[in-house]
N, C-alpha and C. Protein backbone atom coordinates (compact mmCIF):
# COMPACT_ATOMS: atom_id res chain seq x y z
N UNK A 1 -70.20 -105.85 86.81
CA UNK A 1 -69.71 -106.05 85.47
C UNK A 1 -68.79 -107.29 85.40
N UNK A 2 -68.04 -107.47 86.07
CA UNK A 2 -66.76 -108.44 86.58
C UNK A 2 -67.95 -109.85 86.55
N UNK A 3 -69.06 -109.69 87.49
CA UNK A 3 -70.07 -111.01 87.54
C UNK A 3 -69.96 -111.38 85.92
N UNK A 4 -70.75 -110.31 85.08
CA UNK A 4 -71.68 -110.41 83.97
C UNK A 4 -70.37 -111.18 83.03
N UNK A 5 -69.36 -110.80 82.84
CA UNK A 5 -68.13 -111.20 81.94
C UNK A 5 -67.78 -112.67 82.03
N UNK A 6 -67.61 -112.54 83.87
CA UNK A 6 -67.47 -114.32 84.23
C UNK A 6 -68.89 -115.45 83.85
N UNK A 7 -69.60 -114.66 83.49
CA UNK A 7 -71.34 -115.92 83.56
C UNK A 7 -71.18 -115.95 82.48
N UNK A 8 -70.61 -114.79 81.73
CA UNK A 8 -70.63 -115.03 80.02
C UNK A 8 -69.97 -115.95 79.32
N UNK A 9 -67.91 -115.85 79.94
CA UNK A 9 -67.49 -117.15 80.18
C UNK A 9 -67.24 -118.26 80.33
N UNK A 10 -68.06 -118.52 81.27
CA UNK A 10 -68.25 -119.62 81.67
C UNK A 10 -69.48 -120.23 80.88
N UNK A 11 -70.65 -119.67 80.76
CA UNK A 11 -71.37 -119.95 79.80
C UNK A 11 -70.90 -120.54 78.49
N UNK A 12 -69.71 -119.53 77.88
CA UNK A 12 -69.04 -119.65 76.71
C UNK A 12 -68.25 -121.07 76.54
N UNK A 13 -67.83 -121.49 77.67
CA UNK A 13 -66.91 -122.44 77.85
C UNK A 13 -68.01 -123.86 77.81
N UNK A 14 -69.25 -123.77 78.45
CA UNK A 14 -69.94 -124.78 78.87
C UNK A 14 -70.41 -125.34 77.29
N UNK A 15 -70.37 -124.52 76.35
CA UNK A 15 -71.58 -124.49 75.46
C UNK A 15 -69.88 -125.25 74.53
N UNK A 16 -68.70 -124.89 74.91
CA UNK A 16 -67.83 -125.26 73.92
C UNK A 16 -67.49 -127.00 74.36
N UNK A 17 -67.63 -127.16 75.73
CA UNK A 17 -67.42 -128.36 76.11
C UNK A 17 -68.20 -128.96 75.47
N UNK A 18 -69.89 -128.76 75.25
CA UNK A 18 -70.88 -129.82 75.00
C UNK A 18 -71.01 -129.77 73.76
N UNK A 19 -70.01 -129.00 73.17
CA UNK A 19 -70.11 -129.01 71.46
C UNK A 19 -68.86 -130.16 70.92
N UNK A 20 -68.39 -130.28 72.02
CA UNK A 20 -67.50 -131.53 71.26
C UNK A 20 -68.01 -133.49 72.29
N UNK A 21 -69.07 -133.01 72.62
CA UNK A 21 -70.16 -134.28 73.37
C UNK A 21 -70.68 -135.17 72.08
N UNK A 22 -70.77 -136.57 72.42
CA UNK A 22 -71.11 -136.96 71.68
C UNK A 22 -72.97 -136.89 72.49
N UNK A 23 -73.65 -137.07 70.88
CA UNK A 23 -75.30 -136.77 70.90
C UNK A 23 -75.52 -137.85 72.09
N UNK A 24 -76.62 -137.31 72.68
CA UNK A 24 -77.58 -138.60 73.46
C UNK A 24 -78.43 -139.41 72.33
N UNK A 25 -78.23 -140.32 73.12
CA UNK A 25 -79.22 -141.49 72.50
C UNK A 25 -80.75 -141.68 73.30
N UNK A 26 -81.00 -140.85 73.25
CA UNK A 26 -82.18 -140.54 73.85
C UNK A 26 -83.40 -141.14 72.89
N UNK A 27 -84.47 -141.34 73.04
CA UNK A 27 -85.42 -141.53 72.01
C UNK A 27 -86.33 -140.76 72.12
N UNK A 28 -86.64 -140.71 70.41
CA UNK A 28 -87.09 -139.92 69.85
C UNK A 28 -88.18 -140.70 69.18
N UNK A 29 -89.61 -139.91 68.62
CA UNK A 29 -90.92 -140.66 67.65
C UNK A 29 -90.49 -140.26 66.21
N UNK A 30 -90.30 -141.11 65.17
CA UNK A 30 -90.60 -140.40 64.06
C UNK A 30 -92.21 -140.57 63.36
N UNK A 31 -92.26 -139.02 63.07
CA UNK A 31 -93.92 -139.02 63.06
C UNK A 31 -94.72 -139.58 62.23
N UNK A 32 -93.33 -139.29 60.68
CA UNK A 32 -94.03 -140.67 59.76
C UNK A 32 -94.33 -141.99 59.93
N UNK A 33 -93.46 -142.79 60.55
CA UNK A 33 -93.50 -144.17 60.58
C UNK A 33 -94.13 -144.33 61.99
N UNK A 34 -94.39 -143.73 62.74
CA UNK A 34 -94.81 -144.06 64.69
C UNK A 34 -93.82 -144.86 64.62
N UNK A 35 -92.48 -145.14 64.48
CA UNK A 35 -91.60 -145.58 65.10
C UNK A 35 -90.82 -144.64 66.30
N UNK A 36 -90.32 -145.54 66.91
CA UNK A 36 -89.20 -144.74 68.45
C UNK A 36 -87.59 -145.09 67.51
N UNK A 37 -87.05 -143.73 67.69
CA UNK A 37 -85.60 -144.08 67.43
C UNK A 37 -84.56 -143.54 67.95
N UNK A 38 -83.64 -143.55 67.95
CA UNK A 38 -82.07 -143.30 69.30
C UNK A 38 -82.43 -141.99 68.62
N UNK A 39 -81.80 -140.64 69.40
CA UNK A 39 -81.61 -139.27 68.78
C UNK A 39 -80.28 -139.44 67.59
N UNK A 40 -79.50 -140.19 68.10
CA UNK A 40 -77.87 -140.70 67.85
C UNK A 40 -78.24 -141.30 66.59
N UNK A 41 -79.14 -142.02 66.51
CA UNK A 41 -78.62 -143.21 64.91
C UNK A 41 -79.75 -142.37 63.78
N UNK A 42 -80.30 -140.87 64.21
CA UNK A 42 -80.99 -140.23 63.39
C UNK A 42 -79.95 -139.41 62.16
N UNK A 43 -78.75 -139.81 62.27
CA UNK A 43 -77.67 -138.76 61.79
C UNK A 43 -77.01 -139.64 60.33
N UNK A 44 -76.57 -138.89 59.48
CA UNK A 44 -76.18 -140.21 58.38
C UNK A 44 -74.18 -139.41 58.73
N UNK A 45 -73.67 -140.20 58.67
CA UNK A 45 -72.20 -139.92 58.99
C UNK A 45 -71.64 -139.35 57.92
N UNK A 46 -70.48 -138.25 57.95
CA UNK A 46 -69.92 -137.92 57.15
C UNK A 46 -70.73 -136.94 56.42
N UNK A 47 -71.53 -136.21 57.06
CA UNK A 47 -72.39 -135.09 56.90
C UNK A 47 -73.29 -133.80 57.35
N UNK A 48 -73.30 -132.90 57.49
CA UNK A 48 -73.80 -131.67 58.50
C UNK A 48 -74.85 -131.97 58.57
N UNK A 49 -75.51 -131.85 59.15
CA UNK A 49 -77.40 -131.91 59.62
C UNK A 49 -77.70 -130.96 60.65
N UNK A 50 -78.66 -130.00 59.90
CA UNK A 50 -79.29 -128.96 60.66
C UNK A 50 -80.50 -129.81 61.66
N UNK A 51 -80.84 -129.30 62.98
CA UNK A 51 -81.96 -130.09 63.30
C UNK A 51 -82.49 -128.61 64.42
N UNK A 52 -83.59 -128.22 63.83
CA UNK A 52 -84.83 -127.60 64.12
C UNK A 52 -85.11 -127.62 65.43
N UNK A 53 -85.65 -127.69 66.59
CA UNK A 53 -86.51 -127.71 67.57
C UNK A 53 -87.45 -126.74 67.28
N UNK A 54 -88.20 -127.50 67.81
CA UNK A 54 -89.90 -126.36 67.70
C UNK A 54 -90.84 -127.08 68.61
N UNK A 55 -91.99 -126.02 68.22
CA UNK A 55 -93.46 -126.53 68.72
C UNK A 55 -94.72 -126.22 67.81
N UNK A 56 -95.58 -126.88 67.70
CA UNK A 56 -96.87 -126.03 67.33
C UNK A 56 -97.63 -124.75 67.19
N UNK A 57 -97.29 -124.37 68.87
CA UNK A 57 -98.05 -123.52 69.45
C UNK A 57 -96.64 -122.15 69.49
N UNK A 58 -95.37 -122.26 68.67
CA UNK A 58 -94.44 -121.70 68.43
C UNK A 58 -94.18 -120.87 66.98
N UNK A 59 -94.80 -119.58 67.01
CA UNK A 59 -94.59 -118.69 65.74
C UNK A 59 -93.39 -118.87 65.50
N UNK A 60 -92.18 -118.01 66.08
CA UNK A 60 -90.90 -117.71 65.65
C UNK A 60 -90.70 -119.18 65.40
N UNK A 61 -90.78 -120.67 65.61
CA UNK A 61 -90.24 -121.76 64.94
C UNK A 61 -91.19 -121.79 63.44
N UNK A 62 -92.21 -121.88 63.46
CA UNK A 62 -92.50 -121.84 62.02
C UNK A 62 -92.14 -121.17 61.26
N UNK A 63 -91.47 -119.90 61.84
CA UNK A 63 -91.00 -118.81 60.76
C UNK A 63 -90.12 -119.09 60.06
N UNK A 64 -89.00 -119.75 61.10
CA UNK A 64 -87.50 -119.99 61.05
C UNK A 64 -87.80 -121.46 60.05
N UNK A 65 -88.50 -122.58 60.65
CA UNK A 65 -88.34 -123.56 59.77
C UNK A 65 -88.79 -123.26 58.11
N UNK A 66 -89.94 -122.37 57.78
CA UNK A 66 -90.54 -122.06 56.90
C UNK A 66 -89.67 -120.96 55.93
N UNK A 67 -88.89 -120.14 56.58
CA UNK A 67 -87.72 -119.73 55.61
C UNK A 67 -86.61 -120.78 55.69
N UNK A 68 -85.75 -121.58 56.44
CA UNK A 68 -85.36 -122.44 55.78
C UNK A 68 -85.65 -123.81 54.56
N UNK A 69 -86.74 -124.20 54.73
CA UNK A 69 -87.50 -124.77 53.68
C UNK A 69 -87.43 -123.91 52.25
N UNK A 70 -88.31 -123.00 53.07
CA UNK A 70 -88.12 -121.66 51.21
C UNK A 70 -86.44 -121.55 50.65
N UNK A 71 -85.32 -121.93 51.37
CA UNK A 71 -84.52 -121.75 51.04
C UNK A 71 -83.63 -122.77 50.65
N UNK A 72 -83.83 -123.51 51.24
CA UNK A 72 -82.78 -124.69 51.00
C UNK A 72 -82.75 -125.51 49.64
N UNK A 73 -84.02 -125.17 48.71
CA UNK A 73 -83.56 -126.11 47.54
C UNK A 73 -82.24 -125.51 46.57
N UNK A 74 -81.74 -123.76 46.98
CA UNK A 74 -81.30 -122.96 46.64
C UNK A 74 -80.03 -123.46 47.37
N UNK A 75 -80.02 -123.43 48.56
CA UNK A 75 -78.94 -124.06 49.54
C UNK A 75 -78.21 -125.30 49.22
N UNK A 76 -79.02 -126.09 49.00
CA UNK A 76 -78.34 -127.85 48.66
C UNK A 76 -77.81 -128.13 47.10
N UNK A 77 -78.18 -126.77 46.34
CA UNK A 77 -77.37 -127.00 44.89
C UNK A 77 -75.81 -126.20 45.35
N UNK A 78 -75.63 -125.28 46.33
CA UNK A 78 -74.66 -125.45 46.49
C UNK A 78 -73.57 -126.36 47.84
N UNK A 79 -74.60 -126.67 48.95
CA UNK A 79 -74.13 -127.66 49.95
C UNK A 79 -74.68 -128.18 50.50
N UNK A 80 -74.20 -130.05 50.59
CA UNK A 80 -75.12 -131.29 50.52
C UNK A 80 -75.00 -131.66 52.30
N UNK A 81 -76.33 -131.20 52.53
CA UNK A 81 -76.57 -131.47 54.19
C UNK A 81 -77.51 -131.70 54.45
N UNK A 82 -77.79 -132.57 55.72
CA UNK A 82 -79.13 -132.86 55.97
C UNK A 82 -80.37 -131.53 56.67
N UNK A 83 -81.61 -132.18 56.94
CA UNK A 83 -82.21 -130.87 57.81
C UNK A 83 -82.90 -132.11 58.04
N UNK A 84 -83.63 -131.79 59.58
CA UNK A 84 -84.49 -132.42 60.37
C UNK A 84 -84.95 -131.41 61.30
N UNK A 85 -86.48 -131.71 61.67
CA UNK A 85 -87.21 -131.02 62.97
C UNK A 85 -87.32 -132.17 64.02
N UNK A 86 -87.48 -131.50 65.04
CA UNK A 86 -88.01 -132.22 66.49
C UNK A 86 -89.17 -131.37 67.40
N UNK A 87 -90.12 -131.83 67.26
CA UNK A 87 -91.01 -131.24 67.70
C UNK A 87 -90.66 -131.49 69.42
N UNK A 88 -91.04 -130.39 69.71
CA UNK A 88 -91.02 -130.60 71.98
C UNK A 88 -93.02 -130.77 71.94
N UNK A 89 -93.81 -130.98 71.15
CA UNK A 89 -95.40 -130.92 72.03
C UNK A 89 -95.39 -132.36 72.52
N UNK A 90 -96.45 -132.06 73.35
CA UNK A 90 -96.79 -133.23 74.11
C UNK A 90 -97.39 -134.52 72.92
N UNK A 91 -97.31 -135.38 73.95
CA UNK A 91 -97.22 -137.18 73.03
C UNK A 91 -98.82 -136.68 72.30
N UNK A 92 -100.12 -135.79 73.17
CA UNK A 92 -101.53 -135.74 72.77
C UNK A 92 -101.61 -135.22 71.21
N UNK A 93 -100.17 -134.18 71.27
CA UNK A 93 -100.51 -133.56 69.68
C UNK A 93 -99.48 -133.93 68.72
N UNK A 94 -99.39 -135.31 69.22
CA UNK A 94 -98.92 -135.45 67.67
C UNK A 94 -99.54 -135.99 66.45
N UNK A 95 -100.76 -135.79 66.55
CA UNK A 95 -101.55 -135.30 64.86
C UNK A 95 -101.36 -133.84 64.85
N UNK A 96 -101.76 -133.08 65.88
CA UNK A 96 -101.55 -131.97 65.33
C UNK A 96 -99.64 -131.24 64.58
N UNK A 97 -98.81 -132.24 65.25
CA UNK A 97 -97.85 -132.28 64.55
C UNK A 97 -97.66 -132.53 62.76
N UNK A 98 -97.80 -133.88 62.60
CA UNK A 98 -98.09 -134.36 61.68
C UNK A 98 -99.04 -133.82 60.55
N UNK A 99 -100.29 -133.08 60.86
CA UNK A 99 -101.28 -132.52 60.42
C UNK A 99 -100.52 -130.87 59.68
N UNK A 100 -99.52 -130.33 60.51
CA UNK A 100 -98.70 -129.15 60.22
C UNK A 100 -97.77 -129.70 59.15
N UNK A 101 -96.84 -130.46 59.34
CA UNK A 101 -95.86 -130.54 58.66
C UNK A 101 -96.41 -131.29 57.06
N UNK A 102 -97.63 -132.03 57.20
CA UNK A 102 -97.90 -132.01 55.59
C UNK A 102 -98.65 -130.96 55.25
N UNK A 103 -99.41 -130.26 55.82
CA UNK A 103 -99.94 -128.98 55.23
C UNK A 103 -99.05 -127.94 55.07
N UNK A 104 -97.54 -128.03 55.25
CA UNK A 104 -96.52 -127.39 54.99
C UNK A 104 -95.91 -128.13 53.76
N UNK A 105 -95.86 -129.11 53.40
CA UNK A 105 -95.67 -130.39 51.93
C UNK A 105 -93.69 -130.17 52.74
N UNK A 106 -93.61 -130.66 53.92
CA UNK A 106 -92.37 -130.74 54.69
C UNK A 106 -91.54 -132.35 53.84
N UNK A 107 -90.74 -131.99 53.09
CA UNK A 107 -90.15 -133.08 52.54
C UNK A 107 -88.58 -133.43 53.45
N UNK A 108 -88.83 -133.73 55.00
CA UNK A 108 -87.68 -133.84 55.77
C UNK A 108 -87.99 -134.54 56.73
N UNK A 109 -87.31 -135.06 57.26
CA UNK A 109 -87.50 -135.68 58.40
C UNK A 109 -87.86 -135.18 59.54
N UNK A 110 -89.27 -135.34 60.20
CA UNK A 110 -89.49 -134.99 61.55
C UNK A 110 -90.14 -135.68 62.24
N UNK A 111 -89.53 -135.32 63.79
CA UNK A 111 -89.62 -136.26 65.22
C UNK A 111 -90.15 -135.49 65.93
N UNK A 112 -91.03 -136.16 67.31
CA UNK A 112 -91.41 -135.92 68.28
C UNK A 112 -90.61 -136.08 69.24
N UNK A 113 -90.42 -135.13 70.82
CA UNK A 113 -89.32 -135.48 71.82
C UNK A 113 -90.71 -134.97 72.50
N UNK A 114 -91.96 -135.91 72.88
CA UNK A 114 -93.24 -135.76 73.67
C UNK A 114 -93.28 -135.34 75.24
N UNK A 115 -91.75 -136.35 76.22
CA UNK A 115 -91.44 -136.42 76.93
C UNK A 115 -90.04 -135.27 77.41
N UNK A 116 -89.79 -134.93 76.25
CA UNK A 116 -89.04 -133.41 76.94
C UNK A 116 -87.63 -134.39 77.20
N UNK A 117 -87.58 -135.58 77.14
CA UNK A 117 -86.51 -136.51 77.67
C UNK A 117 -85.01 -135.68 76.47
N UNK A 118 -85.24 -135.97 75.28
CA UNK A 118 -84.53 -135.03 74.35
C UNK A 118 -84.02 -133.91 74.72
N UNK A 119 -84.88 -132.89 75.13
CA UNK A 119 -84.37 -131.40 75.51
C UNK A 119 -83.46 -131.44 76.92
N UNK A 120 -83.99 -132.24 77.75
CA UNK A 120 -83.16 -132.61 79.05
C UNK A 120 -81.94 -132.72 78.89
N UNK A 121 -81.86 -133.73 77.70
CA UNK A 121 -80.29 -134.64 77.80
C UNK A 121 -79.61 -133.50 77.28
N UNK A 122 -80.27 -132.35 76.12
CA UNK A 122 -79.16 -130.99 75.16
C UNK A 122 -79.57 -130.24 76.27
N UNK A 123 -79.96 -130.19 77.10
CA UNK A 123 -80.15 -128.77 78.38
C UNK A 123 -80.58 -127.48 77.20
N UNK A 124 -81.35 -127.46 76.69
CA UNK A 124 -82.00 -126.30 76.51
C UNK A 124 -82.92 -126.11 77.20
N UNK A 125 -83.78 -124.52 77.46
CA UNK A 125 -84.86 -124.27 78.02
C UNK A 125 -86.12 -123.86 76.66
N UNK A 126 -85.74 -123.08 75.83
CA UNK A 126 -86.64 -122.64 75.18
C UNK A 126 -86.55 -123.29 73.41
N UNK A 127 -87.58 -122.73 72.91
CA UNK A 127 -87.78 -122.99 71.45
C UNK A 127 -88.35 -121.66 70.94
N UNK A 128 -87.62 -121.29 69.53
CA UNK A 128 -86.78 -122.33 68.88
C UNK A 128 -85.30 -122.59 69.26
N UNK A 129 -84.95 -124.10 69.15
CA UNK A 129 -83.51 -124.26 69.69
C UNK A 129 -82.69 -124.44 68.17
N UNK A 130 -81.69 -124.20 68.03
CA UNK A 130 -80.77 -124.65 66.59
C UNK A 130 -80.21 -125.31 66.86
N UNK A 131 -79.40 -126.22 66.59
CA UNK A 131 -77.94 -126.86 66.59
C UNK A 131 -77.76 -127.57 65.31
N UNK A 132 -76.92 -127.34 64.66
CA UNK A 132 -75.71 -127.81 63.91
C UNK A 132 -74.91 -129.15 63.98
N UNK A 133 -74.94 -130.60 63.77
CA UNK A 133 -74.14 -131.63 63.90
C UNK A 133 -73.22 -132.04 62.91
N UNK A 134 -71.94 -131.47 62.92
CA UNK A 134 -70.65 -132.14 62.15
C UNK A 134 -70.77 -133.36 61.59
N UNK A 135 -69.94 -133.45 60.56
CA UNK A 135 -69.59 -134.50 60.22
C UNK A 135 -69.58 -135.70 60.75
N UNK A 136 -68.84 -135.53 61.67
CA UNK A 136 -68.09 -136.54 62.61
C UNK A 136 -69.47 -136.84 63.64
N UNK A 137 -70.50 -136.20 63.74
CA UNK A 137 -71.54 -136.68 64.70
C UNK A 137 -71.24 -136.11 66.08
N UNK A 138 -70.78 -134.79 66.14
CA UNK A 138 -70.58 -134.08 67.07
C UNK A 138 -71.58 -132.78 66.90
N UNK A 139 -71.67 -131.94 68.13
CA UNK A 139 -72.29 -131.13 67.64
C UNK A 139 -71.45 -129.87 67.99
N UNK A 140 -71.95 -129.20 66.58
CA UNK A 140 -70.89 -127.80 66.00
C UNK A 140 -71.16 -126.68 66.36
N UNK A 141 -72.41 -126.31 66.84
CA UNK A 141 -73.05 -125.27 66.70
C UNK A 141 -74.88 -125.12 67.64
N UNK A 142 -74.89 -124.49 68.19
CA UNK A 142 -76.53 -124.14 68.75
C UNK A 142 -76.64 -122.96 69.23
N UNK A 143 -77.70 -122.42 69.03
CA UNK A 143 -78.59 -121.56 69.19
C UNK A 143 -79.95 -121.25 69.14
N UNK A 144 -80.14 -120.63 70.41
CA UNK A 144 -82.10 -120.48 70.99
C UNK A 144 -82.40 -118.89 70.41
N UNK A 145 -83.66 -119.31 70.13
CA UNK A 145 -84.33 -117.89 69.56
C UNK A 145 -83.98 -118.23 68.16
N UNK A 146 -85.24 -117.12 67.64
CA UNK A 146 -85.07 -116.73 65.64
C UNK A 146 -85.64 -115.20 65.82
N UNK A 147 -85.00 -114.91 64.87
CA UNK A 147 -84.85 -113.30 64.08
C UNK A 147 -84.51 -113.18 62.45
N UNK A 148 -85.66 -112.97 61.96
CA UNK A 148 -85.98 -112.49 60.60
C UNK A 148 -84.71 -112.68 60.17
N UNK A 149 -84.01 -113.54 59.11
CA UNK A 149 -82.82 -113.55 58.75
C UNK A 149 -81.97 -114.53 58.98
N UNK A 150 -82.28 -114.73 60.54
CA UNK A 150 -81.58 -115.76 61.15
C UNK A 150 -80.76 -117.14 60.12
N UNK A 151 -81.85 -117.56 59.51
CA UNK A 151 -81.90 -118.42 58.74
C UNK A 151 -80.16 -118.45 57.82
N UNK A 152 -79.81 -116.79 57.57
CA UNK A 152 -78.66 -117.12 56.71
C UNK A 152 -77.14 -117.02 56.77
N UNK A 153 -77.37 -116.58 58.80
CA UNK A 153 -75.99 -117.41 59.71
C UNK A 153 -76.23 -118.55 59.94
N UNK A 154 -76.90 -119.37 59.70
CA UNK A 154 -77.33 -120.82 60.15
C UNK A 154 -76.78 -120.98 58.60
N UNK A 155 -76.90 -120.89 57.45
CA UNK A 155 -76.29 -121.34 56.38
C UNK A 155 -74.96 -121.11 56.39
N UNK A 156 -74.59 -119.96 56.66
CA UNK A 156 -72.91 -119.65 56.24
C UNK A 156 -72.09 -120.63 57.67
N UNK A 157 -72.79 -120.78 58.81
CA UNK A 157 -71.91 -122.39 59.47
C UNK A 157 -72.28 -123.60 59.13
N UNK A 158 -73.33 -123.80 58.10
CA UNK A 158 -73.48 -125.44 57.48
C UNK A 158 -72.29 -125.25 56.39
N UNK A 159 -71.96 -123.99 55.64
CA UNK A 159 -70.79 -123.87 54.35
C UNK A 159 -69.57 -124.50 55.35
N UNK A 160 -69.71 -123.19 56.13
CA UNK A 160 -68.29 -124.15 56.71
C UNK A 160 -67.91 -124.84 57.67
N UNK A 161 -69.12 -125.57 58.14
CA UNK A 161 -68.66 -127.44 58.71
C UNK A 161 -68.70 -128.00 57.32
N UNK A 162 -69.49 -128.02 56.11
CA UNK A 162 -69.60 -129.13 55.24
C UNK A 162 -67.85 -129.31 54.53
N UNK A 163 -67.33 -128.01 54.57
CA UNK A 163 -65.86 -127.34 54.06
C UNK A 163 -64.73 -128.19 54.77
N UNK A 164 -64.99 -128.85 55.93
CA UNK A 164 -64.12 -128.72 57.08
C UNK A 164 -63.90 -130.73 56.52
């Protein structure tokens, strides 16, 4: 028990250090333009931005992105924040990327991280990943996995970073 408390800890602590890290500048595809761009200069300053991780071949991320979508035009009449996805599939599917997100009529910004180079630099393992980026271009908030709902603790910490 004594182990399980300390891994939790320390866990707790690791996740608080890298929440006050500034982003990697890692590059990233954006899928509209086939341009490459820093992860870092994807952010507009002085504003929260939700950013997605997913995959294709990932139910629980379509779920999660697809109730936030259903929700957010409801969301942004009362708080003005960004949203972005990052796809993790390989460099081969990104039509099949692209091919999803307009047959979804996705009016947001989304990237490819083909090379996994992205997920490396945030040390996650799985998708879907969350994170939250402050104002200030820090990051506020992350979390792996979705659960039916999920979607509207991920709103009540965009209320209050946008508050802050």
């Amino acid at each position: 028990m004594k182990k399980m408390i300390a891994l939790g800890l320390s866990l707790f602590a690791s996740a608080q250090i890298f929440a006050q890290s500034e982003l990697p500048n890692t590059t990233i595809k954006d899928v509209n333009s086939g341009k490459k761009v820093a992860f870092n200069q994807t952010f507009e300053k002085g504003k929260v931005t939700v950013v997605s991780f997913w995959a294709t071949w990932c139910v629980p991320c379509k779920k999660e992105i697809n109730n936030v979508r259903r929700k957010m035009t409801d969301w942004k009449k009362e708080t003005d924040f960004n949203y972005m996805t990052v796809s993790i599939d390989e460099a081969r599917a990104e039509g099949m990327v692209r091919s999803y997100a307009k047959s979804q009529g996705w009016d947001f910004p989304y990237f490819q991280d083909a090379n996994s180079d992205l997920k490396r630099s945030l040390n996650f393992q799985n998708v879907p990943f969350t994170m939250i980026v402050d104002k200030t271009g820090k990051v506020a908030w992350m979390h792996t996995g979705y659960e039916e709902g999920g979607e509207n603790e991920l709103y009540e910490k965009v209320k209050e970073l946008s508050k802050m």
